[in-house]
Protein backbone atom coordinates (compact mmCIF):
# COMPACT_ATOMS: atom_id res chain seq x y z
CA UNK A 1 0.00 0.00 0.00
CA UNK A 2 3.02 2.40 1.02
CA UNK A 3 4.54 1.39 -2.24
CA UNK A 4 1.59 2.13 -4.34
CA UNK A 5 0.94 5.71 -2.96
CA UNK A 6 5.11 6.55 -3.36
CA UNK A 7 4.57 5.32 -7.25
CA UNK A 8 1.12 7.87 -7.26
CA UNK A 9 3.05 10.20 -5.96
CA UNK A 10 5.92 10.07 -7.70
CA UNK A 11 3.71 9.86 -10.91
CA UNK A 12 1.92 13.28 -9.89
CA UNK A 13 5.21 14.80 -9.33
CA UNK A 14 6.76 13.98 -12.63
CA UNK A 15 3.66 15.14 -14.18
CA UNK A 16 3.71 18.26 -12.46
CA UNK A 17 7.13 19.59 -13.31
CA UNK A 18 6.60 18.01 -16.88
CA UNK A 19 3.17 20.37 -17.24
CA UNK A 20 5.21 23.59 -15.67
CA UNK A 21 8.10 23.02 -17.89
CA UNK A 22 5.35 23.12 -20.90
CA UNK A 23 3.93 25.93 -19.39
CA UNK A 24 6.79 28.63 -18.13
CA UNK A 25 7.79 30.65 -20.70
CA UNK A 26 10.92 33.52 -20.57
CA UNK A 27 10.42 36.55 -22.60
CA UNK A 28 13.37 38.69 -22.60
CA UNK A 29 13.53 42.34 -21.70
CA UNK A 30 13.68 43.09 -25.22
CA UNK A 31 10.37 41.30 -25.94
CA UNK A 32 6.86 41.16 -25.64
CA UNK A 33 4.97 37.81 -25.51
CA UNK A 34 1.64 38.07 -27.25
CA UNK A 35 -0.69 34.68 -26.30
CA UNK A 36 -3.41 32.75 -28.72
CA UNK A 37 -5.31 30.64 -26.83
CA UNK A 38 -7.04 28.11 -29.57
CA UNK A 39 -6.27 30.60 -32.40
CA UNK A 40 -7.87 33.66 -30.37
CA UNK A 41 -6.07 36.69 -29.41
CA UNK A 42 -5.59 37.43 -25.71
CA UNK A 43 -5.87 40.37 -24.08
CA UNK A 44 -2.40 42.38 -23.55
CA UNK A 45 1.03 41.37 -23.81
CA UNK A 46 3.14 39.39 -21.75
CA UNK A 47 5.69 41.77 -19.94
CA UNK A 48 9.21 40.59 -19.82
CA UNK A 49 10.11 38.12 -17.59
CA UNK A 50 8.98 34.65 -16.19
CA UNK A 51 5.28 34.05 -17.49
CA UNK A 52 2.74 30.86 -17.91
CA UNK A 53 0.87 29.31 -20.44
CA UNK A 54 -1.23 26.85 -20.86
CA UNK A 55 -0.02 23.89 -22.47
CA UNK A 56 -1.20 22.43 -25.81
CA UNK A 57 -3.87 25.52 -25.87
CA UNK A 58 -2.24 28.00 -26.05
CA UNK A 59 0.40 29.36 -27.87
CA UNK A 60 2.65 32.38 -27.24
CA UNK A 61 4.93 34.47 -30.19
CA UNK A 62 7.34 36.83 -28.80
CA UNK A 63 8.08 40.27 -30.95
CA UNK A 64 11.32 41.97 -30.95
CA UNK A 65 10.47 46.01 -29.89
CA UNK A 66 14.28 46.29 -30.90
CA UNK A 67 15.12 49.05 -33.54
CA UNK A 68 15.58 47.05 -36.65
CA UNK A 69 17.84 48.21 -39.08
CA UNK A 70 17.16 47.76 -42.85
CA UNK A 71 18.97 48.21 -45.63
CA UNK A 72 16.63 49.04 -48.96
CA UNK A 73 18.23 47.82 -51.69
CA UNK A 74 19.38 50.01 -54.62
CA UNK A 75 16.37 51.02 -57.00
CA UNK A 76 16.91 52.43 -60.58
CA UNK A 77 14.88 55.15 -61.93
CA UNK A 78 14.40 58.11 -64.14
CA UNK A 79 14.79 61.55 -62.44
CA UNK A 80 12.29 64.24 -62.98
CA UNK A 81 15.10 65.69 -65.46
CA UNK A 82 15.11 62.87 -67.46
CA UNK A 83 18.31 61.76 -65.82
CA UNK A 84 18.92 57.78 -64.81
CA UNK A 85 19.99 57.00 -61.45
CA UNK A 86 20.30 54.40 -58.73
CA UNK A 87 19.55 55.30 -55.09
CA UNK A 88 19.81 52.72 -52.41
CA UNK A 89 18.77 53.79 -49.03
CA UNK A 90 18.25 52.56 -44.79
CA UNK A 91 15.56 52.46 -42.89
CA UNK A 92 15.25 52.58 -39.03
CA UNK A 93 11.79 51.09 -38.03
CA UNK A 94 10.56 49.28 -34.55
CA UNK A 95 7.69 46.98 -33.33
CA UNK A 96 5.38 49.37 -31.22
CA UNK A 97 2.10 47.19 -31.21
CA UNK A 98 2.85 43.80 -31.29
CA UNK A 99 -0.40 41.88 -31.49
CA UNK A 100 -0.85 44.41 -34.78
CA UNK A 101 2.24 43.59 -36.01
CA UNK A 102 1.40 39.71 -35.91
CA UNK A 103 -2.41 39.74 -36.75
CA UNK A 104 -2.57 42.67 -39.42
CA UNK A 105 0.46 41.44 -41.38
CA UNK A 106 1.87 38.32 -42.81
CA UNK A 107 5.60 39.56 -42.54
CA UNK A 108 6.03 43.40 -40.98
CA UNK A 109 9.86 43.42 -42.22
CA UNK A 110 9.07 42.01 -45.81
CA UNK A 111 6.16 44.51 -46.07
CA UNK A 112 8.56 47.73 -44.75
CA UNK A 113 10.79 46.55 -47.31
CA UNK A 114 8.38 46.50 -50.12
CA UNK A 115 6.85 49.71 -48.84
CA UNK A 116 10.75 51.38 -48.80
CA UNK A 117 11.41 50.55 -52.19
CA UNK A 118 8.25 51.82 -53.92
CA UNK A 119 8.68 54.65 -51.93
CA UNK A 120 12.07 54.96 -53.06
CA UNK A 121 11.23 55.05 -56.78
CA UNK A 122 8.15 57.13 -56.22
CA UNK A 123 10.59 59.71 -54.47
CA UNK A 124 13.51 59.32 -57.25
CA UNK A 125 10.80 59.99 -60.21
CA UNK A 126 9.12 62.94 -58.25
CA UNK A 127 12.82 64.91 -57.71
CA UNK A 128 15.60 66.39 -59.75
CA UNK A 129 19.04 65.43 -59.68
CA UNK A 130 19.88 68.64 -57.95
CA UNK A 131 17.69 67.70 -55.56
CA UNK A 132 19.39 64.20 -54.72
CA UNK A 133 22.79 65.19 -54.73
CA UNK A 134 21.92 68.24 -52.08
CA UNK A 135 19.05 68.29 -50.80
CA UNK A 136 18.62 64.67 -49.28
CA UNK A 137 17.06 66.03 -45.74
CA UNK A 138 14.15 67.00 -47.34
CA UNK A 139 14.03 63.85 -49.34
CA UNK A 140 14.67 61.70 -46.40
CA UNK A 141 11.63 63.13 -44.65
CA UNK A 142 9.14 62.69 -47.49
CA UNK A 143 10.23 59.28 -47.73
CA UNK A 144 9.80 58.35 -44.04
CA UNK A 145 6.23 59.89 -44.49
CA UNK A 146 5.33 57.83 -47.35
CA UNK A 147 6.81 54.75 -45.21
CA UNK A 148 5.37 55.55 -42.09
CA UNK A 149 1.83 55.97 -43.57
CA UNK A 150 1.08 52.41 -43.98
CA UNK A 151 3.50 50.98 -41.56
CA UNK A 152 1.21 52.73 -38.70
CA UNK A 153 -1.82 50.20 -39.05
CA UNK A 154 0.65 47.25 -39.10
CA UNK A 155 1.84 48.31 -35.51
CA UNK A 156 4.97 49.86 -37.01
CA UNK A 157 6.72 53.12 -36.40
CA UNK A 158 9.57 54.24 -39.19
CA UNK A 159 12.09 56.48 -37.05
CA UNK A 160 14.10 57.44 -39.53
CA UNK A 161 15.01 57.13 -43.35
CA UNK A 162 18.51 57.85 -44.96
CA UNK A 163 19.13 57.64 -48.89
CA UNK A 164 22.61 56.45 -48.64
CA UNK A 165 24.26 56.47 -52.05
CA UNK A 166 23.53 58.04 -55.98
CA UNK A 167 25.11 56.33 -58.22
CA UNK A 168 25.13 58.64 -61.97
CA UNK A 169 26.57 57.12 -65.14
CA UNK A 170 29.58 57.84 -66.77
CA UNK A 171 28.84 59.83 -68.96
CA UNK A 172 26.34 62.21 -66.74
CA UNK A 173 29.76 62.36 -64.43
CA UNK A 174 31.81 63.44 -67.23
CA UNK A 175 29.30 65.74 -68.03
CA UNK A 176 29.15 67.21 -64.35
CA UNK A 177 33.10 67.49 -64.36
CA UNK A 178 33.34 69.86 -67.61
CA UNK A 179 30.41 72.19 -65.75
CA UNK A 180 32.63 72.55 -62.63
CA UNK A 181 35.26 73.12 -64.67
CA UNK A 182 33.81 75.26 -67.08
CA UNK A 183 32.31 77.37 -63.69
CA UNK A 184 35.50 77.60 -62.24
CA UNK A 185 37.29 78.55 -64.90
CA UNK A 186 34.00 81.72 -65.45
CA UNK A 187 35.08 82.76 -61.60
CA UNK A 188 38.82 82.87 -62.68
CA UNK A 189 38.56 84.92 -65.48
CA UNK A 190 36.08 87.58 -63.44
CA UNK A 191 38.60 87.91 -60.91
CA UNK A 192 40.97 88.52 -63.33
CA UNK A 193 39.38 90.83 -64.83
CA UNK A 194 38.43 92.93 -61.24
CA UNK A 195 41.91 92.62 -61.05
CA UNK A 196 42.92 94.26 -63.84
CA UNK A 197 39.75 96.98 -63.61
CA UNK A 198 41.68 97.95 -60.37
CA UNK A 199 45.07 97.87 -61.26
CA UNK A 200 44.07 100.53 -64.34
CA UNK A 201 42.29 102.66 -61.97
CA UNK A 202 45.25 102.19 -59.80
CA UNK A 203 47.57 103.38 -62.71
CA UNK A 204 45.11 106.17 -63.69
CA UNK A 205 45.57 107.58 -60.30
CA UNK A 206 49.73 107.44 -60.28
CA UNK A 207 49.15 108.53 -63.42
CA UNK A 208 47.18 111.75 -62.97
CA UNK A 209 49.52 112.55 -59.88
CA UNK A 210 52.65 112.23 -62.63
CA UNK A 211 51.10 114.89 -64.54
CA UNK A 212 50.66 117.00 -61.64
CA UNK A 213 54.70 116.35 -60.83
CA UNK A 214 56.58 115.69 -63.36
CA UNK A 215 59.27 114.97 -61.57
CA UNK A 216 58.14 112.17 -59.71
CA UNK A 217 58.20 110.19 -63.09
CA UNK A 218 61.91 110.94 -63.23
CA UNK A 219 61.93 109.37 -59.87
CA UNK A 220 60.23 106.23 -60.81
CA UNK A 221 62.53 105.57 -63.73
CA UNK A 222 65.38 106.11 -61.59
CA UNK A 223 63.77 103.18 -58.89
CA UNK A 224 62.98 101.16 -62.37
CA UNK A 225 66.95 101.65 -63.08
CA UNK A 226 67.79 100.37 -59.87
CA UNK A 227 65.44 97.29 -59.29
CA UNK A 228 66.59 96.17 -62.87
CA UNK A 229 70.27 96.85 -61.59
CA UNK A 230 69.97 94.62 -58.60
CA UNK A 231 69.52 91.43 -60.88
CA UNK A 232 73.60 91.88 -61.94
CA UNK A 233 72.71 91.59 -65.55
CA UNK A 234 75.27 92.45 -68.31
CA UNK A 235 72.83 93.54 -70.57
CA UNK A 236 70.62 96.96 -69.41
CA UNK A 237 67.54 97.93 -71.93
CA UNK A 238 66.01 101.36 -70.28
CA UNK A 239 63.46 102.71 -71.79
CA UNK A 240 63.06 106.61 -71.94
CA UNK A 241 59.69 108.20 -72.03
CA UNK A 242 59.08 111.19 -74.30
CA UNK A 243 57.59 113.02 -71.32
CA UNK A 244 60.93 112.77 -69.34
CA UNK A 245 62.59 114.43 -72.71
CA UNK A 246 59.40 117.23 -72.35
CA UNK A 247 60.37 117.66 -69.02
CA UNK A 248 63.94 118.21 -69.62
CA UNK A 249 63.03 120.69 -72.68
CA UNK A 250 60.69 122.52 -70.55
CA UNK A 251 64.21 122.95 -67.96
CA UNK A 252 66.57 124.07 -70.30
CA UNK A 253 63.72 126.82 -71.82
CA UNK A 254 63.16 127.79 -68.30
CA UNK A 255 67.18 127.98 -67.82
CA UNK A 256 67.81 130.13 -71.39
CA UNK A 257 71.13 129.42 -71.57
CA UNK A 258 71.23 126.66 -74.47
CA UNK A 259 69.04 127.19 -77.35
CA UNK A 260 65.31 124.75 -77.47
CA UNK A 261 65.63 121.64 -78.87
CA UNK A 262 63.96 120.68 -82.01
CA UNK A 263 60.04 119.47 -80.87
CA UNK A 264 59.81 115.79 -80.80
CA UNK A 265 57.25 113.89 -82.67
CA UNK A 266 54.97 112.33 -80.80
């Protein structure tokens, strides 16, 4: 009789930790457990932690609330300019209703990635190259709109959207080198010429103030004489102006003791 009620007893006790081993469940801090009990939906989620089920009726799926990181892959279209391209781009999405998430849609990551790239070639037809290469902030924002939109009734919230890359062809980057070039060779000559539009105002001045002193031109051609001089060549080519001769004419007149020179022709 002892005998018999050990083996009950020992019977009830393996059946009880077998039943609470099919029962406990762990969800993670990371998680949320989300319970159908015959193929119905319970009510709430299960928090993280040790939680109980019961077996062979119920079932539980746990949902990742992480931040899941997706790379869209690169989608070629035409450009509002008529210009081919290929933008690839990553989206930053997380689980914020789970039972949504598992009831409303099959697969929430395969739909945000089907939603991203029609999104993405919606947005690449809809903008101009200009717009891709510099503007991305704005383009980054109407995407996660367009993403966000849907993802919203699957339980879904898009936090952010980057376009990563544009990739041009060759020939539209050959095409984009000659206009830099061509615009920075435009700035070079315009400086050039403000340049030289202030050295001949420059020269107009000294020039004016010459006129005003004639000797002072005597003066520079003597400081011309000398900066040449300090190079040691052998050879010395100086030019003489014809006003230096005027003002030398206009001396010896003023002096009256050699006779005027004959005029020179200018």
């Amino acid at each position: 009789m002892v005998e018999e009620l050990l083996t009950a007893a020992a019977a009830v006790g393996t059946a009880s930790v077998v039943y609470v081993a099919a029962a406990v469940r762990v969800v993670k801090q990371y998680e949320r457990g989300v319970v159908f009990r015959l193929g119905r939906l319970l009510d709430g989620v299960r928090p993280p932690g040790l939680t109980m089920v019961v077996p062979f009726v119920d079932r539980m799926h746990k949902v990742n609330l992480q931040i899941v990181t997706m790379p869209v892959p690169a989608q070629e279209g035409i450009t509002r300019d008529n210009v081919t391209v290929r933008v690839d781009a990553v989206v930053y999405f997380k689980v914020v209703d789970p039972p949504s998430a598992l009831i409303k849609v099959e697969d929430y990551k395969f739909a945000v990635s089907q939603m991203a790239q029609t999104s993405l070639r919606s947005i690449i037809g809809k903008s101009d190259l200009d717009d891709l290469l510099s503007n991305r902030e704005k383009l980054n924002q109407g995407l996660e709109l367009m993403i966000d939109s849907p993802a919203v009734g699957w339980g879904v919230q898009v936090d952010r959207v980057e376009i990563k890359d544009v990739s041009l062809p060759e020939t539209m980057k050959r095409s984009m080198a000659r206009q830099a070039e061509a615009d920075r060779e435009r700035r070079a000559r315009i400086i050039n010429a403000d340049a030289e539009l202030q050295a001949s105002k420059k020269l107009a001045e000294a020039a004016h103030q010459m006129a005003d002193a004639p000797s002072a031109l005597q003066l520079r051609l003597l400081q011309t004489v000398m900066a040449v001089a300090a190079e040691k060549n052998s050879t010395l080519v100086l030019p003489i102006p014809v006003e230096l001769l005027r003002f030398l004419e206009r001396g010896q007149e003023q002096d009256g003791k050699h006779p005027p020179p004959p005029a020179l022709d200018t």
